[in-house]
PDB file of N, CA and C in Angstrom:
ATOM      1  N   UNK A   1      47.818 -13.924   9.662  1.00  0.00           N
ATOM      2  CA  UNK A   1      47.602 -15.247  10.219  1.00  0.00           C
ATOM      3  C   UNK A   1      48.903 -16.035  10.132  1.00  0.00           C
ATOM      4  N   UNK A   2      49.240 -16.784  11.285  1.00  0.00           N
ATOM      5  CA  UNK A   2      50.727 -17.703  11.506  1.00  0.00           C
ATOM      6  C   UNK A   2      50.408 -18.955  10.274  1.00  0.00           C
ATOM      7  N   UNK A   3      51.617 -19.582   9.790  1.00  0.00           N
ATOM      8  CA  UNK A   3      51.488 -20.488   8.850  1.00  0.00           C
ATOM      9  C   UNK A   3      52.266 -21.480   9.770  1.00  0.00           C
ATOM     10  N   UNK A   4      52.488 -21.259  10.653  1.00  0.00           N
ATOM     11  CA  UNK A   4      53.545 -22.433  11.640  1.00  0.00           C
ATOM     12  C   UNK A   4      52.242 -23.050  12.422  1.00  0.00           C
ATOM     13  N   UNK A   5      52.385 -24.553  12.374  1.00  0.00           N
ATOM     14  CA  UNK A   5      51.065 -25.012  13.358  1.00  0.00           C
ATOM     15  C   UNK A   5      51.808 -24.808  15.125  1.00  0.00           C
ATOM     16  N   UNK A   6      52.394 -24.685  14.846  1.00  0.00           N
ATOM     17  CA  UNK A   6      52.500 -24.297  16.666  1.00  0.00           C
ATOM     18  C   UNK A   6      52.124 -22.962  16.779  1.00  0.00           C
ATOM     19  N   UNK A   7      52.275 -21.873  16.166  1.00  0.00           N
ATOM     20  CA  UNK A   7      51.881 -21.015  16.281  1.00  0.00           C
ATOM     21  C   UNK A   7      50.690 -20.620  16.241  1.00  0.00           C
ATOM     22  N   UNK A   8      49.931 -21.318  15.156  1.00  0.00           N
ATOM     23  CA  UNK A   8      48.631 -21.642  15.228  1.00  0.00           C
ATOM     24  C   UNK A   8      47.690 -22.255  17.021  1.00  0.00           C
ATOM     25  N   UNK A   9      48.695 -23.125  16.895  1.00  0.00           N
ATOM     26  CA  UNK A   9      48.090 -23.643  18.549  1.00  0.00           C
ATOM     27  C   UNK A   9      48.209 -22.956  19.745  1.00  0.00           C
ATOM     28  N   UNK A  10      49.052 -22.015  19.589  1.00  0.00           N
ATOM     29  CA  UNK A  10      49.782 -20.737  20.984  1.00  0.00           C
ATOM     30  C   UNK A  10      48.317 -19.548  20.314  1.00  0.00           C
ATOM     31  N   UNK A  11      47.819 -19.413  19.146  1.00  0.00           N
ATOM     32  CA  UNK A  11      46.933 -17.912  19.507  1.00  0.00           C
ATOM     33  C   UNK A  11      45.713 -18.574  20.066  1.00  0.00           C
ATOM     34  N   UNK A  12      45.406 -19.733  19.756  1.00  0.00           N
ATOM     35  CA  UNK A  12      44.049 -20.566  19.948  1.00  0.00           C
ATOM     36  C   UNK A  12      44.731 -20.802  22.104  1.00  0.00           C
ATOM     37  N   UNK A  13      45.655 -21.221  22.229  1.00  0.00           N
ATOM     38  CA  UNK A  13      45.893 -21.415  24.038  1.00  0.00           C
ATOM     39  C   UNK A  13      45.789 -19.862  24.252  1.00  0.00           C
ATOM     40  N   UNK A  14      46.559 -18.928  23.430  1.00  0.00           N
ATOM     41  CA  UNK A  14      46.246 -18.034  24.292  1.00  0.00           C
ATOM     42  C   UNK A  14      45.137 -16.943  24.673  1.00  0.00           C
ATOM     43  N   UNK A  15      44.268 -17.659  23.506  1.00  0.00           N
ATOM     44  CA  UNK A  15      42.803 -16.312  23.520  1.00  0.00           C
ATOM     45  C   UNK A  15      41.819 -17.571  24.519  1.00  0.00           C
ATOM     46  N   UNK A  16      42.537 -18.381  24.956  1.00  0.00           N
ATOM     47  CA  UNK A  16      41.679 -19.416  26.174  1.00  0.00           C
ATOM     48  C   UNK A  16      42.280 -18.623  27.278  1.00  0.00           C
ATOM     49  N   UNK A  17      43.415 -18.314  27.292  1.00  0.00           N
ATOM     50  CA  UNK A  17      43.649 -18.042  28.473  1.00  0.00           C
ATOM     51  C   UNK A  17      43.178 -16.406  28.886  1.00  0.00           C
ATOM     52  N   UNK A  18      43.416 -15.904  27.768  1.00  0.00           N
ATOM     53  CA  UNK A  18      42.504 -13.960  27.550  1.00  0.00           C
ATOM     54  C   UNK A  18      40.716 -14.543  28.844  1.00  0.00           C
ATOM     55  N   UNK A  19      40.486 -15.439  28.040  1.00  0.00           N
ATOM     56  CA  UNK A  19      39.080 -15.191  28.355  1.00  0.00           C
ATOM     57  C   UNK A  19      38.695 -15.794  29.940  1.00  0.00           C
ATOM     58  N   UNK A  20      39.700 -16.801  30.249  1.00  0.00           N
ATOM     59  CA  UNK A  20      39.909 -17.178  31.853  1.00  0.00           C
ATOM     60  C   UNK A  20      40.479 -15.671  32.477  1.00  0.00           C
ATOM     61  N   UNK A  21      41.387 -15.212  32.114  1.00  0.00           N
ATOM     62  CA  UNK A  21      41.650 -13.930  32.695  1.00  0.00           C
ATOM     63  C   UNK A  21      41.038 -12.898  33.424  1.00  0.00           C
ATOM     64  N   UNK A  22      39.769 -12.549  31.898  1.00  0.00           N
ATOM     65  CA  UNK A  22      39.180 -11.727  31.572  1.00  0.00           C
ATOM     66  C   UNK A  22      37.750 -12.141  32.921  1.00  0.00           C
ATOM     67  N   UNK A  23      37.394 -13.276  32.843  1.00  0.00           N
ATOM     68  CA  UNK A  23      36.797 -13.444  33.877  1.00  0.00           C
ATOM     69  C   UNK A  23      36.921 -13.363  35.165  1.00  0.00           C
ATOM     70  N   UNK A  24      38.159 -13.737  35.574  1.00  0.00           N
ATOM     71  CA  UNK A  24      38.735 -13.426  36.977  1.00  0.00           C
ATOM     72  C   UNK A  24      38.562 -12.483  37.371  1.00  0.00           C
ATOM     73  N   UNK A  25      39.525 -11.980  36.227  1.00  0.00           N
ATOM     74  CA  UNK A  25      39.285 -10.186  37.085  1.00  0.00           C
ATOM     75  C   UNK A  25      37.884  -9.640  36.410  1.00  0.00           C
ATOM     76  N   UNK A  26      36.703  -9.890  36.521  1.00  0.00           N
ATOM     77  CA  UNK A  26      35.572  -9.394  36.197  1.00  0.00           C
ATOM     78  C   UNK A  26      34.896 -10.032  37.222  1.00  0.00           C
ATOM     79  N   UNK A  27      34.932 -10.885  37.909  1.00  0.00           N
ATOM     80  CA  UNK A  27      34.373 -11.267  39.244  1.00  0.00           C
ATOM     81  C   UNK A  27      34.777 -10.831  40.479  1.00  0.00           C
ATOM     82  N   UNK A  28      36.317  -9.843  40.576  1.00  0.00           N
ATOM     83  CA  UNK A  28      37.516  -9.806  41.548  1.00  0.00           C
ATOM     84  C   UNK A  28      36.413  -8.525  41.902  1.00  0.00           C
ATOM     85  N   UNK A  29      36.779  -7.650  40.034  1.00  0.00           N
ATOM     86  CA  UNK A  29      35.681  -6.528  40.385  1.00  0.00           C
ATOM     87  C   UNK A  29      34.347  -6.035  40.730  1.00  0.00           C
ATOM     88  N   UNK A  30      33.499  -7.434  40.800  1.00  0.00           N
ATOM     89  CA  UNK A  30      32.049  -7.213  40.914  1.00  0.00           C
ATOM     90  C   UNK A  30      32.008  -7.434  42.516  1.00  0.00           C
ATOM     91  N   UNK A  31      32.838  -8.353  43.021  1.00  0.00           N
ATOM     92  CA  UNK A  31      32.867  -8.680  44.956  1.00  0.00           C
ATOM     93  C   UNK A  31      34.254  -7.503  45.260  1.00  0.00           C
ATOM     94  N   UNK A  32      34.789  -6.792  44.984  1.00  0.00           N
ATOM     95  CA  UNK A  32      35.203  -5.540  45.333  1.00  0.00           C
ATOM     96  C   UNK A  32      33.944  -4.425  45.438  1.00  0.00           C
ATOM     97  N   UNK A  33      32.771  -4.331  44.082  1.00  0.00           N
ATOM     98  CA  UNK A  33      31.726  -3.063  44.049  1.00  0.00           C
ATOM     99  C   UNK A  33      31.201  -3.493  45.512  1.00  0.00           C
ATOM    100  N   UNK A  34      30.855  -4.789  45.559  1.00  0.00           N
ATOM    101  CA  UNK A  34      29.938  -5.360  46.713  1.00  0.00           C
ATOM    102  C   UNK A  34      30.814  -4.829  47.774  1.00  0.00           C
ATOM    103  N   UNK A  35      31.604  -4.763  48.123  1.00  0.00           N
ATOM    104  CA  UNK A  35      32.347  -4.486  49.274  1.00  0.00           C
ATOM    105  C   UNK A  35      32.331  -3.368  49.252  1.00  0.00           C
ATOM    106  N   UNK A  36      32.659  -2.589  48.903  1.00  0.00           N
ATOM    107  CA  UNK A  36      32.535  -1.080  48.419  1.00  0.00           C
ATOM    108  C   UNK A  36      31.115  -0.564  48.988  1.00  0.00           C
ATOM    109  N   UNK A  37      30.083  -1.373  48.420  1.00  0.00           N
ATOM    110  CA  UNK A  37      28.551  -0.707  48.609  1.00  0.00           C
ATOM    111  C   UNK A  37      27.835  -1.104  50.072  1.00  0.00           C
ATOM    112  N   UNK A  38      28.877  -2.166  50.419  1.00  0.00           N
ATOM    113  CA  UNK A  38      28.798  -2.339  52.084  1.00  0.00           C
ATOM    114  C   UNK A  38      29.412  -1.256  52.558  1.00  0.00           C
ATOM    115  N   UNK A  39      30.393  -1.245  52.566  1.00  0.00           N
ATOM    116  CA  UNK A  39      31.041   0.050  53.374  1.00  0.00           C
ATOM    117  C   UNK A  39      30.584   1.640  53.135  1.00  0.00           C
ATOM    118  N   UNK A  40      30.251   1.704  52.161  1.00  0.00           N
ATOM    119  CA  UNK A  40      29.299   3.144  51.694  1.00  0.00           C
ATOM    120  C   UNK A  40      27.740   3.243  52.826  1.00  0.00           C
ATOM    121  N   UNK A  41      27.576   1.510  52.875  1.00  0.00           N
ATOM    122  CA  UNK A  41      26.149   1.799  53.594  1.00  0.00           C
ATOM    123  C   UNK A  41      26.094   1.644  55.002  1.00  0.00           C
ATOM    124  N   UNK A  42      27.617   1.814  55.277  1.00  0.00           N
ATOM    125  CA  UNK A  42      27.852   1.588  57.079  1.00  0.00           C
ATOM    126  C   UNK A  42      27.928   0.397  57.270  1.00  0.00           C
ATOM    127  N   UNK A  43      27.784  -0.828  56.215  1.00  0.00           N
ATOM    128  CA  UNK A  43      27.465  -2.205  57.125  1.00  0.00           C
ATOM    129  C   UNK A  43      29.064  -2.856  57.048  1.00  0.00           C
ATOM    130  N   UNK A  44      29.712  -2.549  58.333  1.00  0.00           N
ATOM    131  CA  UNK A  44      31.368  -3.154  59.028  1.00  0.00           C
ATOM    132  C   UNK A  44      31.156  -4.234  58.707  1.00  0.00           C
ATOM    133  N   UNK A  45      30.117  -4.960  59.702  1.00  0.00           N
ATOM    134  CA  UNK A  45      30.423  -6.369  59.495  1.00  0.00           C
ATOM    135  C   UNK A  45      30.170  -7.429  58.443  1.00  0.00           C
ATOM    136  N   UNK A  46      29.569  -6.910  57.450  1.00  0.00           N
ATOM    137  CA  UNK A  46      29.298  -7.509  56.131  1.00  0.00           C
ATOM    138  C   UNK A  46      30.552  -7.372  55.398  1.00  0.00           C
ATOM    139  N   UNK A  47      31.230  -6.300  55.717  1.00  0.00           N
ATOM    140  CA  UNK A  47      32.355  -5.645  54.791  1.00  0.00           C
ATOM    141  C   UNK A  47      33.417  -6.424  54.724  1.00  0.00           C
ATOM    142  N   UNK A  48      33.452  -7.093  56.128  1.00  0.00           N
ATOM    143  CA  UNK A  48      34.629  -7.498  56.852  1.00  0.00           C
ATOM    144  C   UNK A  48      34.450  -8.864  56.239  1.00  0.00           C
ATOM    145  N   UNK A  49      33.241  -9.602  56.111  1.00  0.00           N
ATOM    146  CA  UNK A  49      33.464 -10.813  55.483  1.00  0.00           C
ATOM    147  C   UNK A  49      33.376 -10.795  53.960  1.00  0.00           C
ATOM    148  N   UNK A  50      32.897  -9.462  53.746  1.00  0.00           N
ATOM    149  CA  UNK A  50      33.022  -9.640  52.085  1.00  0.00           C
ATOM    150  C   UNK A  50      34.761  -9.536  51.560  1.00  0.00           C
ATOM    151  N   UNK A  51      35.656  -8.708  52.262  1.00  0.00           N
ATOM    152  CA  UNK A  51      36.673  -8.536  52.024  1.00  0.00           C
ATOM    153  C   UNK A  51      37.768  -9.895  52.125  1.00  0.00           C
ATOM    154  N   UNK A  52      37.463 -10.857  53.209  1.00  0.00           N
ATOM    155  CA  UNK A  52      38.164 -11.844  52.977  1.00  0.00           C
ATOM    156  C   UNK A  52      37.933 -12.770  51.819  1.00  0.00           C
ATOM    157  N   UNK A  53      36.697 -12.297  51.544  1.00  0.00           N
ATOM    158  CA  UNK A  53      36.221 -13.380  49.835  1.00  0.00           C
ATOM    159  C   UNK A  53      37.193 -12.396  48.764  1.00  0.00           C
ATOM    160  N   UNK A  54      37.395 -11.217  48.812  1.00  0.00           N
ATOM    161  CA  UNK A  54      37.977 -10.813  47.841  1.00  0.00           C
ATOM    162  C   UNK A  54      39.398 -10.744  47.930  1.00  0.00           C
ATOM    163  N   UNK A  55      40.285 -10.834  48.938  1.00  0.00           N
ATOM    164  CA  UNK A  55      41.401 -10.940  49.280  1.00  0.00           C
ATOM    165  C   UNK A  55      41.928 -12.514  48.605  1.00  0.00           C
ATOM    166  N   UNK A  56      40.629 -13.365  48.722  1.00  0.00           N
ATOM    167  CA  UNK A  56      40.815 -14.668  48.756  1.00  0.00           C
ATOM    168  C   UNK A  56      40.926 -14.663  46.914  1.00  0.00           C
ATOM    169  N   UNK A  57      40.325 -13.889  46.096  1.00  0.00           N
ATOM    170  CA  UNK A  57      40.196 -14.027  45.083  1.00  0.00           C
ATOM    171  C   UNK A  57      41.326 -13.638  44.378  1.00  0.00           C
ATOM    172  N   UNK A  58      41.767 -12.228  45.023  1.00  0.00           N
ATOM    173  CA  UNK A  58      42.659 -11.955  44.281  1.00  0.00           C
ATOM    174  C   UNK A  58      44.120 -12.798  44.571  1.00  0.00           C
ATOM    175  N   UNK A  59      44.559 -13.479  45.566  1.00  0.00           N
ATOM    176  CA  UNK A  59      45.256 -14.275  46.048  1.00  0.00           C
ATOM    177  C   UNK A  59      44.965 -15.527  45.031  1.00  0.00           C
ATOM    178  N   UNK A  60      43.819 -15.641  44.985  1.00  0.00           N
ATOM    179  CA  UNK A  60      44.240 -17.161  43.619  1.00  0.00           C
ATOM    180  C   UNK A  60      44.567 -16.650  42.514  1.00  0.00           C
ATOM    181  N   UNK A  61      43.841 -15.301  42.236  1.00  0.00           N
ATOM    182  CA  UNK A  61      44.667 -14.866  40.551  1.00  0.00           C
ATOM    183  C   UNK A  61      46.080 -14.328  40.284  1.00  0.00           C
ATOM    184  N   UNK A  62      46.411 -14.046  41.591  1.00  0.00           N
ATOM    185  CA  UNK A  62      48.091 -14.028  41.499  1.00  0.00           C
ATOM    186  C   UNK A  62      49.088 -15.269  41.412  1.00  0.00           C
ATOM    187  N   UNK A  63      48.316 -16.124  42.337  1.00  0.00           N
ATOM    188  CA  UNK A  63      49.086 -17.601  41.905  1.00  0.00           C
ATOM    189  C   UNK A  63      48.852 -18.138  40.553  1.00  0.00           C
ATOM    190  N   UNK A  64      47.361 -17.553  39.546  1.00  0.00           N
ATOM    191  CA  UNK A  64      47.687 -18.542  38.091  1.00  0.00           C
ATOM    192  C   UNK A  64      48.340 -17.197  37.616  1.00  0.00           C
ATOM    193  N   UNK A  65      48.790 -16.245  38.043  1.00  0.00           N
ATOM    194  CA  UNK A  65      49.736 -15.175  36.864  1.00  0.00           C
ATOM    195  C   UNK A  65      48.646 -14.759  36.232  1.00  0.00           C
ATOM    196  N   UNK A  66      47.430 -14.253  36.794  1.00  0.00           N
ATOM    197  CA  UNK A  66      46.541 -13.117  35.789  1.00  0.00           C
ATOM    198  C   UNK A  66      46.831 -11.550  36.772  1.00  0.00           C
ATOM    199  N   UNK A  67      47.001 -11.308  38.223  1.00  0.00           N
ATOM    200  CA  UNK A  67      47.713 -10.367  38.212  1.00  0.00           C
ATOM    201  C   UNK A  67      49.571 -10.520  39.201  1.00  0.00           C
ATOM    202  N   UNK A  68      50.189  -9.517  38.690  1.00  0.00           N
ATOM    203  CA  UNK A  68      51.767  -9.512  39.289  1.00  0.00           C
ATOM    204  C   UNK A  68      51.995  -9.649  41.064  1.00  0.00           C
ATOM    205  N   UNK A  69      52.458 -10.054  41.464  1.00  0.00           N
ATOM    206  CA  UNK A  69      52.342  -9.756  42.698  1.00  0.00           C
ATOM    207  C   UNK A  69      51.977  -8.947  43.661  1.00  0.00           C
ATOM    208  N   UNK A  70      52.832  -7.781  43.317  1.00  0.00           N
ATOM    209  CA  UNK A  70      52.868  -6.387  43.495  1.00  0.00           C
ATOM    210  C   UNK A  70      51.359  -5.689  43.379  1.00  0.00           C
ATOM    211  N   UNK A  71      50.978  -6.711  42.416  1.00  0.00           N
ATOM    212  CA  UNK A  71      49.845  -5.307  41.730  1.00  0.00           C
ATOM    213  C   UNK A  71      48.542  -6.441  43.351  1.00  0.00           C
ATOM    214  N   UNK A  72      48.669  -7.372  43.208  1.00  0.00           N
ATOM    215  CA  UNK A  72      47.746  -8.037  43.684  1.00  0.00           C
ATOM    216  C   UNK A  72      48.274  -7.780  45.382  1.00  0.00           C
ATOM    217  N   UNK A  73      48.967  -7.631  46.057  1.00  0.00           N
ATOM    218  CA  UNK A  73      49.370  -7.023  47.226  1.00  0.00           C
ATOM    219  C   UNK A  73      49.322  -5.268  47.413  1.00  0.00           C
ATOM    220  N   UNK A  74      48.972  -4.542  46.056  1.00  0.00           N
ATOM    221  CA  UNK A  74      48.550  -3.123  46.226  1.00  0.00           C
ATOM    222  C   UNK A  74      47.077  -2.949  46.269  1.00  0.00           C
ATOM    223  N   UNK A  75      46.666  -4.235  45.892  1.00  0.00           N
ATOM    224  CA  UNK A  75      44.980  -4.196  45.831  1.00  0.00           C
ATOM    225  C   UNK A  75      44.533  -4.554  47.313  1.00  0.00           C
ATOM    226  N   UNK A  76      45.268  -5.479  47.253  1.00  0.00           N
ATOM    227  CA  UNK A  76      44.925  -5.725  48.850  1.00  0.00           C
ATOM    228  C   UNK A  76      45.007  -4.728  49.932  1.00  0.00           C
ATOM    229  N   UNK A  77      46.143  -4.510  50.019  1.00  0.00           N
ATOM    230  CA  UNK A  77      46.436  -3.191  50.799  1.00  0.00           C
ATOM    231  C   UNK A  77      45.494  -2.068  50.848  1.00  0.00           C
ATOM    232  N   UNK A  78      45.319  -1.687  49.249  1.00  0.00           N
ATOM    233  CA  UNK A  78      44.045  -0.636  49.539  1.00  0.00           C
ATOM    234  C   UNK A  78      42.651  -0.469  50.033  1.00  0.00           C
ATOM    235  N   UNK A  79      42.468  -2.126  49.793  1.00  0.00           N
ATOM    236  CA  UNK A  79      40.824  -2.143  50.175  1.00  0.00           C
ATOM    237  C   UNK A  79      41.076  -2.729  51.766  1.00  0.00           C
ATOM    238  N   UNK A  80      41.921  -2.915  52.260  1.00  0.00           N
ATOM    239  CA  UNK A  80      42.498  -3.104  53.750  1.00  0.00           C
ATOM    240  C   UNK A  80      42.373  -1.513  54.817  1.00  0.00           C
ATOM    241  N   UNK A  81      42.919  -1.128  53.947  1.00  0.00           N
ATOM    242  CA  UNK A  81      42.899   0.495  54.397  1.00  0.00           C
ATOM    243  C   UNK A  81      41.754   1.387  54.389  1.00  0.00           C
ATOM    244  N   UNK A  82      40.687   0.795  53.361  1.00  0.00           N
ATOM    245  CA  UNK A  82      39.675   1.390  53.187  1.00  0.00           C
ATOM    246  C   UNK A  82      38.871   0.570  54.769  1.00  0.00           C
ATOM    247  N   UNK A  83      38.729  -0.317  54.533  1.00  0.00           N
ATOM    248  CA  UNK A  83      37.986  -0.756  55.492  1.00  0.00           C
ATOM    249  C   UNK A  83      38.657  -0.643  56.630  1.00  0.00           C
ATOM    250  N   UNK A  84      40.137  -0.298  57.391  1.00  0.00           N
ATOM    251  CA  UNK A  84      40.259   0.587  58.253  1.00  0.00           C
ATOM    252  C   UNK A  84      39.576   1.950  59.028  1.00  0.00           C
ATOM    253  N   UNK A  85      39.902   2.384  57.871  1.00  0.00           N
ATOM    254  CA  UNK A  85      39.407   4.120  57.884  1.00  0.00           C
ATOM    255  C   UNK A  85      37.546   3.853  58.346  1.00  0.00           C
ATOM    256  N   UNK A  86      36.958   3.216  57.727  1.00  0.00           N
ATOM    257  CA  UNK A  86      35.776   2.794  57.526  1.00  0.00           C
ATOM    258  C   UNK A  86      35.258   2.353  59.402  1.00  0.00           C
ATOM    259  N   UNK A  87      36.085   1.780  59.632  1.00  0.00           N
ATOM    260  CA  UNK A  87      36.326   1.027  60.988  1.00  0.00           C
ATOM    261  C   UNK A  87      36.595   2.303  61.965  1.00  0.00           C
ATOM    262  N   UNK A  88      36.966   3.591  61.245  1.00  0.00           N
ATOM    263  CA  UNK A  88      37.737   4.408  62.607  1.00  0.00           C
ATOM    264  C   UNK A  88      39.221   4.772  62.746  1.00  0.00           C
ATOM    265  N   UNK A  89      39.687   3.730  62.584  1.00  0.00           N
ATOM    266  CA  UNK A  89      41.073   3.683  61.858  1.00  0.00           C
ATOM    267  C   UNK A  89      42.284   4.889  61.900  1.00  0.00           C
ATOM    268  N   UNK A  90      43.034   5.071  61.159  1.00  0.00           N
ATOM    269  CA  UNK A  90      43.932   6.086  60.637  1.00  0.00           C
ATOM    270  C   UNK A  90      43.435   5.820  59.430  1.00  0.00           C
TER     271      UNK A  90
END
């Protein structure tokens, strides 16, 4: 345990911020399954609007820094591609 009160105050900010995190991306992943279980069941056009809710999500968790850019533009990309292929696609 820290004996410095600032340090004290940085594990208490940062297990607030663990648990905002931890939620984000636990909602990013539950409207990704949903999208997922649209496209498994043939339904395009459900898919298509579920995917802009999740594009939309992961786009706000890259702006508070819960994921890297990169990582949040490879997510995108993939479930873009999925629902391509899904579509007919390449």
């Amino acid at each position: 345990m820290a004996n410095i009160k600032s340090q004290k105050d940085r594990i208490v900010t940062n297990e607030k911020a663990r648990l905002l995190n931890k939620a984000k991306k636990s909602r990013i992943a539950t409207e990704t399954k949903k999208f997922r279980e649209f496209l498994a069941a043939g339904k395009v056009k459900e898919a298509e609007v579920q995917l802009k809710e999740v594009i939309s999500l992961i786009d706000k968790a890259r702006l508070d820094n819960v994921y890297h850019s990169n990582t949040a533009s490879r997510k995108v990309a993939a479930l873009s591609k999925q629902l391509s292929t899904a579509k007919g696609g390449k």
